[in-house]
Protein backbone atom coordinates (compact mmCIF):
# COMPACT_ATOMS: atom_id res chain seq x y z
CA UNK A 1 -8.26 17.47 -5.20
CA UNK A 2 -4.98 14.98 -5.66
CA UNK A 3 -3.30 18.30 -3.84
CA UNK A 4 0.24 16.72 -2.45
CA UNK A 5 1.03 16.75 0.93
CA UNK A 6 3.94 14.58 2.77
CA UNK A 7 2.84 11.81 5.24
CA UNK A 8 4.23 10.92 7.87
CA UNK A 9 5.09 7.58 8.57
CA UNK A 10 8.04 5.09 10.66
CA UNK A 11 10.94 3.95 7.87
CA UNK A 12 9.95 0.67 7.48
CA UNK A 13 11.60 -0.37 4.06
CA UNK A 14 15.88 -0.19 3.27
CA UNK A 15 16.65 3.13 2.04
CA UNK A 16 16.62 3.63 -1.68
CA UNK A 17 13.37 1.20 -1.79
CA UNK A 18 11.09 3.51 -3.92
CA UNK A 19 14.16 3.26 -7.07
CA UNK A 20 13.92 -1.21 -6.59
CA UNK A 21 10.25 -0.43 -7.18
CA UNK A 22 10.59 -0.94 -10.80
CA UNK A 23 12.45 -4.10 -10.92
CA UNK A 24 9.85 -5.96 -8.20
CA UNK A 25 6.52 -4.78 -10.53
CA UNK A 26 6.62 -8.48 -11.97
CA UNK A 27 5.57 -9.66 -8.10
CA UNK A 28 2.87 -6.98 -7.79
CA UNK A 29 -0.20 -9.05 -6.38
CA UNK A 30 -2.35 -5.71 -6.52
CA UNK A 31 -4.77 -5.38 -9.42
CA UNK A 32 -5.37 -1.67 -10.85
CA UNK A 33 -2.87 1.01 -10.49
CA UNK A 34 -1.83 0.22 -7.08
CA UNK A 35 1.31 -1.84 -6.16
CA UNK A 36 1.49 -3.92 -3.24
CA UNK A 37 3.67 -7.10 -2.49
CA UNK A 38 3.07 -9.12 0.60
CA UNK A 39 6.45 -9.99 1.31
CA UNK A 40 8.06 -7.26 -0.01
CA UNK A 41 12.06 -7.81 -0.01
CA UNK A 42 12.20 -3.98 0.67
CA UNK A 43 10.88 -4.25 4.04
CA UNK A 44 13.05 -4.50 6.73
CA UNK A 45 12.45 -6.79 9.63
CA UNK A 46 11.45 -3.70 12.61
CA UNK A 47 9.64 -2.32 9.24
CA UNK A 48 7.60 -5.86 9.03
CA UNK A 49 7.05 -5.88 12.83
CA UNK A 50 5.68 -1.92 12.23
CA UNK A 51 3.75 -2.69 9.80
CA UNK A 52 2.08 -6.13 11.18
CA UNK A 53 0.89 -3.90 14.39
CA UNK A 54 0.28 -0.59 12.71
CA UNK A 55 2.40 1.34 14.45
CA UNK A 56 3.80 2.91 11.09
CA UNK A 57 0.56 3.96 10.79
CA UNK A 58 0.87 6.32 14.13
CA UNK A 59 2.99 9.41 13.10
CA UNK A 60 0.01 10.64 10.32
CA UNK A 61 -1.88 11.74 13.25
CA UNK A 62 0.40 14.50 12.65
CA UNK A 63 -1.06 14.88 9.34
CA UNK A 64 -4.29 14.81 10.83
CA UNK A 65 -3.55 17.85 13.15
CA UNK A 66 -2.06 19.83 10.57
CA UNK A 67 -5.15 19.39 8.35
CA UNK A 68 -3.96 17.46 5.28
CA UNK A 69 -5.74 13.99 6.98
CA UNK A 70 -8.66 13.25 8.61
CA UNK A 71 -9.10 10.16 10.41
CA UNK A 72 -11.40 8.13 8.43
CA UNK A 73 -11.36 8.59 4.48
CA UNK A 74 -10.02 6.92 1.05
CA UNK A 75 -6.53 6.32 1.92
CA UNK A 76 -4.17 8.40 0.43
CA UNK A 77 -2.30 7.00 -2.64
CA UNK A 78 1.62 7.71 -3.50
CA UNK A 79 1.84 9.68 -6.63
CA UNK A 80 3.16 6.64 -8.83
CA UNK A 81 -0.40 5.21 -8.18
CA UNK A 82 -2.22 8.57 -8.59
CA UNK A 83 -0.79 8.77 -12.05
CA UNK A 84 -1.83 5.21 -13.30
CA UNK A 85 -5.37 6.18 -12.19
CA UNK A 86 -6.70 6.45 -15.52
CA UNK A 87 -10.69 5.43 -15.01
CA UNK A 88 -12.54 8.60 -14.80
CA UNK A 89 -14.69 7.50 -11.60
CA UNK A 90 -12.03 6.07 -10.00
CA UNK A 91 -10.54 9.91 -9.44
CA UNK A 92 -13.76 10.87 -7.58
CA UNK A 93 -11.84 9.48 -4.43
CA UNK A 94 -10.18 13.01 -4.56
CA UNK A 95 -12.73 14.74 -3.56
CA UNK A 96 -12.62 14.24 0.07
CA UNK A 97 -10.04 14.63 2.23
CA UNK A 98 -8.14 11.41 2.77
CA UNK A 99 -7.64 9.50 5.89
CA UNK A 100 -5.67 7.02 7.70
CA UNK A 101 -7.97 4.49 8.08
CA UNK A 102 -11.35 4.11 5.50
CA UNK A 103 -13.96 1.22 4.68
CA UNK A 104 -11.39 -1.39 2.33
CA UNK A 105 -8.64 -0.61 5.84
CA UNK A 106 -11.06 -1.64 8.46
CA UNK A 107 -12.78 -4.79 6.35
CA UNK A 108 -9.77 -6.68 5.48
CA UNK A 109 -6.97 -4.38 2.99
CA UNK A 110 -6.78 -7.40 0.37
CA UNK A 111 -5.11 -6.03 -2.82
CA UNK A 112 -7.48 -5.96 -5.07
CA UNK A 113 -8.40 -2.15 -6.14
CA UNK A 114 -11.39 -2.18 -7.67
CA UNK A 115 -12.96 -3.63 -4.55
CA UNK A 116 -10.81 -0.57 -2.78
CA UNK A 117 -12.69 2.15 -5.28
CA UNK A 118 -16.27 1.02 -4.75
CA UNK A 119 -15.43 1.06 -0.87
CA UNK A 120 -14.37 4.57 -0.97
CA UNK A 121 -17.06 5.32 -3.26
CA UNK A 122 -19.59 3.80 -0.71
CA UNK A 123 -17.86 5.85 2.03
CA UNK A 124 -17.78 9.30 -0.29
CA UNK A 125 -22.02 8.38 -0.78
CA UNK A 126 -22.73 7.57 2.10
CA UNK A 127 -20.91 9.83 4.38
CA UNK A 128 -22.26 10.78 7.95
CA UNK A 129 -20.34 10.88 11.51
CA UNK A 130 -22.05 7.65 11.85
CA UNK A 131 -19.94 5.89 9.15
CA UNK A 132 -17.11 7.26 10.73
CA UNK A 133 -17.35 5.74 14.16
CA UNK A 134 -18.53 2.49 12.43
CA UNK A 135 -15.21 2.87 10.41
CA UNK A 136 -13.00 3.71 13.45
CA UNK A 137 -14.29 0.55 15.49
CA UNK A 138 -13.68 -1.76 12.73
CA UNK A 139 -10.36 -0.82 12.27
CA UNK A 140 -9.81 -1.40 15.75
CA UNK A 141 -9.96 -5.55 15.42
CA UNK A 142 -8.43 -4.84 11.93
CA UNK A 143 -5.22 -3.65 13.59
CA UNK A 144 -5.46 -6.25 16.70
CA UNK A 145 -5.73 -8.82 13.97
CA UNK A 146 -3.01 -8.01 11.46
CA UNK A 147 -5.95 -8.22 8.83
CA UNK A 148 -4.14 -7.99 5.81
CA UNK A 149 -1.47 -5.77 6.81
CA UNK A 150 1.64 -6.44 5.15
């Protein structure tokens, strides 16, 4: 229900990075609302080496045990991108709890976001504990991999 929450997460851009945001949109390689940049000049180089492994990724499990996370579910979105959302089914994704990994993390995370809606869409319609095993073990290569982090 786009309620805000803070997640938890390793540093792993230079300090100030969210105000450079605006001057790097020309290099955004994301389509939709989203911003992503695979070689991001804000990230630092233990931030790249977090990132490439995941390990960034590991300090949400305390948002998972304080209940604003689950494990598996659309990936929560910073509230730049939440405001940009501006297709009326594309906001459905906030009606289930987020999660720190989901279908688009576990089958590759390229950029593009339409691809990222209909996977969360899938995952919202087709829910079961089932789907969320599936989802778990995938991301498990995902991560080994590097698959797209960046």
């Amino acid at each position: 229900n786009r309620r805000r929450f803070p997640t938890y997460k390793f540093r792993t851009m230079v300090q100030g990075a969210d105000r450079m945001q605006a001057d790097l949109e020309h290099l955004n390689e994301a389509s939709g609302p989203v911003f992503k940049i695979r070689r991001d000049p804000r990230i630092t180089r233990i931030g790249s080496f977090l990132r490439k492994t995941s390990l960034d990724e590991l300090p949400q499990l305390v948002n998972v045990m304080r209940g604003d996370k689950s494990l598996v579910g659309p990936r929560p979105l910073p509230v730049r991108d939440v405001e940009r959302i501006d297709v009326r089914w594309h906001k459905r994704r906030f009606s289930v709890k987020p999660g720190i990994t989901c279908l688009w993390q576990a089958s590759g995370r390229e950029p593009d976001f339409e691809e990222w809606i209909k996977a969360d869409m899938e995952y919202i319609d087709n829910w079961s504990l089932k789907l969320d095993m599936r989802i778990l073990l995938a991301t498990i290569p995902a991560v080994i991999l590097g698959s797209g982090a960046h």
